[in-house]
PDB file of N, CA and C in Angstrom:
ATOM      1  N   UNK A   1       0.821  -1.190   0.000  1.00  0.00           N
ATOM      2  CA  UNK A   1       0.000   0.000   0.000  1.00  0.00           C
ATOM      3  C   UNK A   1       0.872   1.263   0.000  1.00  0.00           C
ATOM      4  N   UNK A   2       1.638   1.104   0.613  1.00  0.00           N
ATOM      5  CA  UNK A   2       3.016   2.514   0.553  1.00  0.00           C
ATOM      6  C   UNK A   2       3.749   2.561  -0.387  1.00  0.00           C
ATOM      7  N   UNK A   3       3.931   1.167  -1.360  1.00  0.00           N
ATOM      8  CA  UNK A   3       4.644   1.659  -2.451  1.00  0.00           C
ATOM      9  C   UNK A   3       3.532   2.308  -3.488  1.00  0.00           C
ATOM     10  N   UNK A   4       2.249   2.164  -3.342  1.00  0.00           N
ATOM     11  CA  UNK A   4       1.492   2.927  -4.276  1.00  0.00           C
ATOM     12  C   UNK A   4       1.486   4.224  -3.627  1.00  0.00           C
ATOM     13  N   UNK A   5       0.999   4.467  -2.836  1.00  0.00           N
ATOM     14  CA  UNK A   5       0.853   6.182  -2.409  1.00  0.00           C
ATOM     15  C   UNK A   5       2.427   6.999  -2.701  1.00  0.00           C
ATOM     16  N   UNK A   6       3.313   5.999  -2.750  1.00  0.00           N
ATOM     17  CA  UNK A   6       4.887   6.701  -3.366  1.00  0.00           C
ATOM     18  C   UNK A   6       5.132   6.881  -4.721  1.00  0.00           C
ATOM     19  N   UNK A   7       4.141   5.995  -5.237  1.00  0.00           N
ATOM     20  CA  UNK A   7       4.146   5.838  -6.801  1.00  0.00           C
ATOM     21  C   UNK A   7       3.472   6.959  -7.418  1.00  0.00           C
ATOM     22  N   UNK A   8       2.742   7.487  -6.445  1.00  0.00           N
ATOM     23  CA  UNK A   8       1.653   8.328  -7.237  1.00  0.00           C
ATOM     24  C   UNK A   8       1.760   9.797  -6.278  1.00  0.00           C
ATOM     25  N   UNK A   9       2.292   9.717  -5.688  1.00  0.00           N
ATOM     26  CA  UNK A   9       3.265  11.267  -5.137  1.00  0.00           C
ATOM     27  C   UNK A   9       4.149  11.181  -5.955  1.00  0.00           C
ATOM     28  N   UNK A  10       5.320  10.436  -6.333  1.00  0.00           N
ATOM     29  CA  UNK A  10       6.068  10.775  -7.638  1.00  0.00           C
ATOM     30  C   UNK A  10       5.732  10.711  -8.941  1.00  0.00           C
ATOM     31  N   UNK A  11       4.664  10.007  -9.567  1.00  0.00           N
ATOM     32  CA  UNK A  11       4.755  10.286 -10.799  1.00  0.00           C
ATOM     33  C   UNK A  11       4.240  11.863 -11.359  1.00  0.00           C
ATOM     34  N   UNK A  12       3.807  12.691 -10.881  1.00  0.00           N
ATOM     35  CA  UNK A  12       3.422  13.776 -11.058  1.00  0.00           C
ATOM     36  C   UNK A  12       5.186  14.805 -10.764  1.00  0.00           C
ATOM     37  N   UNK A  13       5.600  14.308  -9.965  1.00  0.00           N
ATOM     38  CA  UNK A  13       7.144  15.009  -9.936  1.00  0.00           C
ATOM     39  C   UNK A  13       8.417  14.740 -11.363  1.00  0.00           C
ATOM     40  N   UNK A  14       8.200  13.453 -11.388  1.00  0.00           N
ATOM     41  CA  UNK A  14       9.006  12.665 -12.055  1.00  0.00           C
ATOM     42  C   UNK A  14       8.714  13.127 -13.651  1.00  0.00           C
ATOM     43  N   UNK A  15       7.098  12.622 -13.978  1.00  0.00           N
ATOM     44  CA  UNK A  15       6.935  12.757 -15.463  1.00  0.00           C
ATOM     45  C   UNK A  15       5.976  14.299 -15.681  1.00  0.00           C
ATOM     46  N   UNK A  16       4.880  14.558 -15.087  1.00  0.00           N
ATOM     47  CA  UNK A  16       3.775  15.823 -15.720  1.00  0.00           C
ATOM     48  C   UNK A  16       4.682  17.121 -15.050  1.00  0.00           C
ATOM     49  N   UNK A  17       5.045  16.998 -14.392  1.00  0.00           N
ATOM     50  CA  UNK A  17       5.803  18.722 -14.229  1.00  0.00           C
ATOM     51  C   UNK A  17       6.489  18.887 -14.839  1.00  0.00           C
ATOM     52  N   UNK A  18       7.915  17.509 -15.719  1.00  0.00           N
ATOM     53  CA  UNK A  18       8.480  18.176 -16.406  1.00  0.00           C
ATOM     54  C   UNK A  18       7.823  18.374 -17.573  1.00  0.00           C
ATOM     55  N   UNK A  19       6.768  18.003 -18.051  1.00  0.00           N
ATOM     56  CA  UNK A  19       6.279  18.043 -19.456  1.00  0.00           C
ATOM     57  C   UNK A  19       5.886  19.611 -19.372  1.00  0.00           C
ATOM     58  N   UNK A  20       5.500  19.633 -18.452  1.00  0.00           N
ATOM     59  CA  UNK A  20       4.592  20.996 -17.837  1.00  0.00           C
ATOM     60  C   UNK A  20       5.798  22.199 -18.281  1.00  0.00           C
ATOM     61  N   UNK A  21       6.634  21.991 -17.727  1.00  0.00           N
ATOM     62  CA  UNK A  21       7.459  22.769 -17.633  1.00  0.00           C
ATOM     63  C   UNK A  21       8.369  23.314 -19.285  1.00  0.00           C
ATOM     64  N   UNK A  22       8.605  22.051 -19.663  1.00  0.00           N
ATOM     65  CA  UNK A  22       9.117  22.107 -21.007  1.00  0.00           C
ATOM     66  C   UNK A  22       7.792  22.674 -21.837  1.00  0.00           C
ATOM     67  N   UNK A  23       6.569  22.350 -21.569  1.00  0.00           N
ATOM     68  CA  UNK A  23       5.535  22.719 -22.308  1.00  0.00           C
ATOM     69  C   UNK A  23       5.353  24.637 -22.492  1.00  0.00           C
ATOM     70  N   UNK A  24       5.312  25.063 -20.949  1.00  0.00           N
ATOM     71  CA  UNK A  24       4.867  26.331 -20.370  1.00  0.00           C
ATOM     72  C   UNK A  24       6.522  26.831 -20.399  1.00  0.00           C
ATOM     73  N   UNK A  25       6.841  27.130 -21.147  1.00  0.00           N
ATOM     74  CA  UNK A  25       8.274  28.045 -20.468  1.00  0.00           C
ATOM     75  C   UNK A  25       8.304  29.044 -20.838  1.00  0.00           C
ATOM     76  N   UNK A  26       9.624  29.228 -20.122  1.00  0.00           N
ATOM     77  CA  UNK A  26       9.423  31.209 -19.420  1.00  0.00           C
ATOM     78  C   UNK A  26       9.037  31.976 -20.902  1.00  0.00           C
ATOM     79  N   UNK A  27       9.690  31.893 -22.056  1.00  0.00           N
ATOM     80  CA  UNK A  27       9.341  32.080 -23.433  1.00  0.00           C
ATOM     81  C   UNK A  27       8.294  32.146 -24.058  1.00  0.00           C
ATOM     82  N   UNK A  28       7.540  31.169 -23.791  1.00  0.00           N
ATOM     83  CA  UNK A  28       6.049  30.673 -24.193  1.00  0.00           C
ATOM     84  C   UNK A  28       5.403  31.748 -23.314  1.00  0.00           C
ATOM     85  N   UNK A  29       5.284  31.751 -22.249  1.00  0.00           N
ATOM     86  CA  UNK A  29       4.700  32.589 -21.086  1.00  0.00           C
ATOM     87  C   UNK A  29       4.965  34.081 -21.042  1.00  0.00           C
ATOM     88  N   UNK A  30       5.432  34.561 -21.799  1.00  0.00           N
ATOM     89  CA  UNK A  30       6.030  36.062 -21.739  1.00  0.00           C
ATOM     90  C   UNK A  30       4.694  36.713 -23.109  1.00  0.00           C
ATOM     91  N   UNK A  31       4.208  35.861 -23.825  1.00  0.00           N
ATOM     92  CA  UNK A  31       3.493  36.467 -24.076  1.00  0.00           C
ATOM     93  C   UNK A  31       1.883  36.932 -23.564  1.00  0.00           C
ATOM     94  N   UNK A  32       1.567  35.882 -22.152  1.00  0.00           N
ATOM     95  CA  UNK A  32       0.617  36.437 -21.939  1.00  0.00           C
ATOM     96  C   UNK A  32       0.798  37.704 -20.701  1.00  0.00           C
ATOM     97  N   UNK A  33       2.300  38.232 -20.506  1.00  0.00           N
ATOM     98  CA  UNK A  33       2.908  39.029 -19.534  1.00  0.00           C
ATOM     99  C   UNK A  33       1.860  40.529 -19.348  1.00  0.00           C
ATOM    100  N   UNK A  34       1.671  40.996 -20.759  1.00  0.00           N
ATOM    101  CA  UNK A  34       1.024  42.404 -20.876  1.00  0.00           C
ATOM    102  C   UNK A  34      -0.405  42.011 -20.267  1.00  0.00           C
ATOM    103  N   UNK A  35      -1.256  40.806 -20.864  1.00  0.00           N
ATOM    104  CA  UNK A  35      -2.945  40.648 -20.270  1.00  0.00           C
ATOM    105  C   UNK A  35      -2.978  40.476 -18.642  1.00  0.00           C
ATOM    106  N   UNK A  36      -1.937  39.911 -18.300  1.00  0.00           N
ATOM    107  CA  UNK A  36      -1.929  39.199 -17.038  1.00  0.00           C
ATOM    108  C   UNK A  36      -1.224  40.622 -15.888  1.00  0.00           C
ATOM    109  N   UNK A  37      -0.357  41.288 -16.414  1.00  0.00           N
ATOM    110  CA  UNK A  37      -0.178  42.613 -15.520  1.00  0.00           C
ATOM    111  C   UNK A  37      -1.081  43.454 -15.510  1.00  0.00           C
ATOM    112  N   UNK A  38      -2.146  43.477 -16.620  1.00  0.00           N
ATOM    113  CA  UNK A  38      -3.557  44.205 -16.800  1.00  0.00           C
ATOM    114  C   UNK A  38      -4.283  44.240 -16.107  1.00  0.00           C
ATOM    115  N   UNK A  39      -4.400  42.809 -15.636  1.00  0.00           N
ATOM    116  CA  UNK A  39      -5.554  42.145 -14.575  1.00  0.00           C
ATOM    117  C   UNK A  39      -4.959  42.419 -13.026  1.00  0.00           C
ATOM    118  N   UNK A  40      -3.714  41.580 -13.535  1.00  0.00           N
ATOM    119  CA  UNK A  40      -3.309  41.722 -11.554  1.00  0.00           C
ATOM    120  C   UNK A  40      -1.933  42.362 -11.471  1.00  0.00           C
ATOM    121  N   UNK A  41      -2.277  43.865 -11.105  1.00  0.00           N
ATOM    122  CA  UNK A  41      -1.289  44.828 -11.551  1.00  0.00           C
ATOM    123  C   UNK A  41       0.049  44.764 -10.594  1.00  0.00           C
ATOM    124  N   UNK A  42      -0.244  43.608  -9.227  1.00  0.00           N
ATOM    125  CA  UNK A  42       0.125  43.308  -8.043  1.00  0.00           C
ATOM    126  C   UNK A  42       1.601  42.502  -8.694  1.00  0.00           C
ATOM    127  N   UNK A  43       1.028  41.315  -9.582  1.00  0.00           N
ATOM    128  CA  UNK A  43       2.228  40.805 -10.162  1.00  0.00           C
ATOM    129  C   UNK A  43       3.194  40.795 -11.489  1.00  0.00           C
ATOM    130  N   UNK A  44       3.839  40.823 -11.063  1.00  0.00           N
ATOM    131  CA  UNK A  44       5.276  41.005 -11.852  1.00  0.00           C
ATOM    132  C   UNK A  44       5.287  40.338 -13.719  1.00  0.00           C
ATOM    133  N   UNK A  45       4.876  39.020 -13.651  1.00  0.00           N
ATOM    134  CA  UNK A  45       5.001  38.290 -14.455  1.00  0.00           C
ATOM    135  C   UNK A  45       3.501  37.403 -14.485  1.00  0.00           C
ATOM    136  N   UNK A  46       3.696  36.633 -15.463  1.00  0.00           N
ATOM    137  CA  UNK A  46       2.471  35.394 -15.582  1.00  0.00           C
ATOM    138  C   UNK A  46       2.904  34.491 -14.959  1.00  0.00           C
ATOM    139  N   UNK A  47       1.991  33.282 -14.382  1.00  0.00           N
ATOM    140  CA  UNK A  47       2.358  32.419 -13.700  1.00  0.00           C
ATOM    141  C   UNK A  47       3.552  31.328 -14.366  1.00  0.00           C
ATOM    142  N   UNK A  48       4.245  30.714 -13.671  1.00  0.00           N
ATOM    143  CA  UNK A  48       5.235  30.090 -14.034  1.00  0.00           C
ATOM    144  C   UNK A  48       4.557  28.559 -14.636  1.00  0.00           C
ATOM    145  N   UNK A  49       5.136  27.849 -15.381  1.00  0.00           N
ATOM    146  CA  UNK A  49       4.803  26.737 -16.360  1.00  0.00           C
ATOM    147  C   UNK A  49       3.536  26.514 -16.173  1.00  0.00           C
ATOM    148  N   UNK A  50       2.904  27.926 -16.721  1.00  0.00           N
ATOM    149  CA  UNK A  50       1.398  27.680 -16.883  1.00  0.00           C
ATOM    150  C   UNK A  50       0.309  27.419 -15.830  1.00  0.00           C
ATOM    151  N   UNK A  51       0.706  27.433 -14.574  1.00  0.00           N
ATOM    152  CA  UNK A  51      -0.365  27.498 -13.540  1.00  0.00           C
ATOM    153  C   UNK A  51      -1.273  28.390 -13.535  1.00  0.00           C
ATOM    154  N   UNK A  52      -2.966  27.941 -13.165  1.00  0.00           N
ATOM    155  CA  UNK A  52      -3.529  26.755 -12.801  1.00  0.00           C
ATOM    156  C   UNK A  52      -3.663  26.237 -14.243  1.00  0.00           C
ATOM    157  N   UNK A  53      -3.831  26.377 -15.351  1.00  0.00           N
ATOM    158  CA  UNK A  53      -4.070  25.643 -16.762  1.00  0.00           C
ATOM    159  C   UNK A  53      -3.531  24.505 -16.696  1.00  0.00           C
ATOM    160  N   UNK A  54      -4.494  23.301 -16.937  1.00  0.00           N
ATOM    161  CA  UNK A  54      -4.693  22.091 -16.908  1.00  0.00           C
ATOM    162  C   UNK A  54      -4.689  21.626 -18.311  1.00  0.00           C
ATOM    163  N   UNK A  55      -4.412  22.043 -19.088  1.00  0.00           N
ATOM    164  CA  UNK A  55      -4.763  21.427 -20.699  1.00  0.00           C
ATOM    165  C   UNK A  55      -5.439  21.832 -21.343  1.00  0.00           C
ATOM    166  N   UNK A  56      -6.398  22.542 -20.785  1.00  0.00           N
ATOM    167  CA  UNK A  56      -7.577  23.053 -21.840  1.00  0.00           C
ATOM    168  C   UNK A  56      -7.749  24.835 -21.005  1.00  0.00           C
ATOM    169  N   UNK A  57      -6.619  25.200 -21.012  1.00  0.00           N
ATOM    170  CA  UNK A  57      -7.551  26.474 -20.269  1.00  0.00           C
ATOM    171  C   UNK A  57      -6.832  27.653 -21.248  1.00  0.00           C
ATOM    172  N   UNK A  58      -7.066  28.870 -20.280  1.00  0.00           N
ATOM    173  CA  UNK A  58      -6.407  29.833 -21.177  1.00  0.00           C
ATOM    174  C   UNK A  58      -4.945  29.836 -21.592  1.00  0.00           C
ATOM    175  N   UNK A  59      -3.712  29.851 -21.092  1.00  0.00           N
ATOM    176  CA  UNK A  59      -2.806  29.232 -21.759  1.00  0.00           C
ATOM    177  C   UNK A  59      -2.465  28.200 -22.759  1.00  0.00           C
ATOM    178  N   UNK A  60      -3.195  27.018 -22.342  1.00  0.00           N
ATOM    179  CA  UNK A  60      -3.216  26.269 -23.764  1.00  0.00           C
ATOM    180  C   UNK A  60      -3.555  26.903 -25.004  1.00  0.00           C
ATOM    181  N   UNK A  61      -4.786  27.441 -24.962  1.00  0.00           N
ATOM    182  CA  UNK A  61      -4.877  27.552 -26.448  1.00  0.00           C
ATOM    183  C   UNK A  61      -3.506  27.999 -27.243  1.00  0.00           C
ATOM    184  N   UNK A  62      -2.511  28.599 -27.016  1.00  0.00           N
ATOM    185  CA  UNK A  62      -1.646  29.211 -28.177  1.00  0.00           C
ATOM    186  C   UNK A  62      -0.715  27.981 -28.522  1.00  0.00           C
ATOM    187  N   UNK A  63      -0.909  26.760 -27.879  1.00  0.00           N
ATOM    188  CA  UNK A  63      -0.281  25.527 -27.892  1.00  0.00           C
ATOM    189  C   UNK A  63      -0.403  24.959 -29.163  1.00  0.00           C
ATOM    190  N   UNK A  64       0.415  24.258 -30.001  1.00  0.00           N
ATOM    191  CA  UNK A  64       0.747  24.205 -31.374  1.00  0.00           C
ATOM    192  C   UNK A  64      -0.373  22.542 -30.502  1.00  0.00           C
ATOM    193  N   UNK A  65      -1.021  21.921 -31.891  1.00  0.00           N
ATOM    194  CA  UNK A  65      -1.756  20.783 -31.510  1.00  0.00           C
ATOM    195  C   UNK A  65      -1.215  19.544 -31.160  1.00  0.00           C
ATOM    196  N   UNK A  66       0.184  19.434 -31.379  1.00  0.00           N
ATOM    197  CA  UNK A  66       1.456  18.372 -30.775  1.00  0.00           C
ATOM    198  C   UNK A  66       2.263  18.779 -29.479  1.00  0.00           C
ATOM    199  N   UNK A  67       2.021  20.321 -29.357  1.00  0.00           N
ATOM    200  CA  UNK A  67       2.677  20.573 -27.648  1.00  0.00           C
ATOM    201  C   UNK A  67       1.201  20.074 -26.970  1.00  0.00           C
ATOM    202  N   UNK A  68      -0.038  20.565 -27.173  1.00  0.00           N
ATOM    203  CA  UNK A  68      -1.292  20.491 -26.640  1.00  0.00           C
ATOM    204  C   UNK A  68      -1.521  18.753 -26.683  1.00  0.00           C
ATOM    205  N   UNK A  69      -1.519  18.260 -27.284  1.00  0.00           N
ATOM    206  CA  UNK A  69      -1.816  16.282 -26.795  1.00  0.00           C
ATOM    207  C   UNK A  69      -0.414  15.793 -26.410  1.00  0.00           C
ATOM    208  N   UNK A  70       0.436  16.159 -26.639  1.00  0.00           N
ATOM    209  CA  UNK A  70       1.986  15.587 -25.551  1.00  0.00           C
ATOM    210  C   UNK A  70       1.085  15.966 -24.148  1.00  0.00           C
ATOM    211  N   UNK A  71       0.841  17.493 -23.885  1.00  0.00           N
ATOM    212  CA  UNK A  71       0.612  17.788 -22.481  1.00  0.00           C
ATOM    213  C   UNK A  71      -0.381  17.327 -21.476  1.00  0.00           C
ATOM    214  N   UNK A  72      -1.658  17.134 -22.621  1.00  0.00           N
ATOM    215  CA  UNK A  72      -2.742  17.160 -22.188  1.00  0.00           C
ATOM    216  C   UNK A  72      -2.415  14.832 -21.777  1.00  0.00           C
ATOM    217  N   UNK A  73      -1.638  13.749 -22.345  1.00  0.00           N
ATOM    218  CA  UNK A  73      -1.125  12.936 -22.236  1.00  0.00           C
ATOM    219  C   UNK A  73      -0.323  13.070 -21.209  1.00  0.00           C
ATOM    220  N   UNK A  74       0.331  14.228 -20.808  1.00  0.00           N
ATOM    221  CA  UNK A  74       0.548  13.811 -19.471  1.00  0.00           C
ATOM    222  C   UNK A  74       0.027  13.607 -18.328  1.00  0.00           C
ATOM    223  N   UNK A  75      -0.946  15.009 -18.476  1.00  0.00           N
ATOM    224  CA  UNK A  75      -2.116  15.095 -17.777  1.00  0.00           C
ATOM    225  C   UNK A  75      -2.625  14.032 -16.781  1.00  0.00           C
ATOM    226  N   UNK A  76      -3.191  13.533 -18.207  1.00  0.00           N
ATOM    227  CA  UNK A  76      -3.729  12.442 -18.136  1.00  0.00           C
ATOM    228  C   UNK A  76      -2.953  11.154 -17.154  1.00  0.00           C
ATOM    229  N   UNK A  77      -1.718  11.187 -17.468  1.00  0.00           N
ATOM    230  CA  UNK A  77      -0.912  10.072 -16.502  1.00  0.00           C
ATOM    231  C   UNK A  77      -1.281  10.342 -15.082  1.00  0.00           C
ATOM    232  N   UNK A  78      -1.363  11.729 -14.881  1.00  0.00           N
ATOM    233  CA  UNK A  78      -1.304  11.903 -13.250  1.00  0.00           C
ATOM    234  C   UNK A  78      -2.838  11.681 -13.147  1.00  0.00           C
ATOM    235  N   UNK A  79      -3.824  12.696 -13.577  1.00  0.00           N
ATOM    236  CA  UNK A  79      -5.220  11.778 -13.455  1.00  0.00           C
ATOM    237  C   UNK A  79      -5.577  10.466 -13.171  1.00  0.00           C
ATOM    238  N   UNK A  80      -4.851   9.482 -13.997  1.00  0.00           N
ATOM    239  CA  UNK A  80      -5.545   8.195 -13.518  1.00  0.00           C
ATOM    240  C   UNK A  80      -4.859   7.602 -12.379  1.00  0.00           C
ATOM    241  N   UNK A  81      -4.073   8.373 -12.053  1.00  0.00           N
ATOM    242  CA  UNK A  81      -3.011   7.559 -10.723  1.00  0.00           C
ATOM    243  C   UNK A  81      -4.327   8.630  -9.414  1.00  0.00           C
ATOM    244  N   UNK A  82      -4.709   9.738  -9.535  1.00  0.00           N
ATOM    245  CA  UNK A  82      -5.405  10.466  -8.971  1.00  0.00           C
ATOM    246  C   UNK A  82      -7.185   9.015  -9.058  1.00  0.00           C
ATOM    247  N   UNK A  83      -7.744   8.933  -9.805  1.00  0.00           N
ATOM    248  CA  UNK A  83      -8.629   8.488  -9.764  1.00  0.00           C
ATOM    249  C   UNK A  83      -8.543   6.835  -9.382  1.00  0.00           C
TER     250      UNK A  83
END
């Protein structure tokens, strides 16, 4: 039973953050810098590798349709370890 609850606290470390990360980077993210200082004039920048966007939210969309199903496939890995 403990090697599953370890299995599934790491696979979200191990495999979807880095996808996340390689997906959302600082590059990618600089363009929603101007809408997002608009709104919350408090912060500096947009959130880092795309937080809260889950695959389908506002950040995704500018996602080419092979960064968007790599990501949304990772997603998915941590989901079913979640369900």
């Amino acid at each position: 039973m403990s090697a599953i609850a370890l299995q599934c606290f790491l696979i979200p470390f191990i495999f979807t953050v880095r996808v996340r990360a390689a997906t959302f980077t600082k590059e990618y993210m600089q363009q929603f810098e101007a809408e997002h200082k608009a709104a919350f004039p408090e912060d500096e920048t947009a959130p880092p590798i795309g937080s809260p966007d889950m695959g389908n939210g506002y950040f995704s969309k500018q996602l080419t349709y092979a960064q968007w199903y790599h990501f949304n496939n990772a997603q998915r890995v941590h989901y079913n370890f979640l369900e």
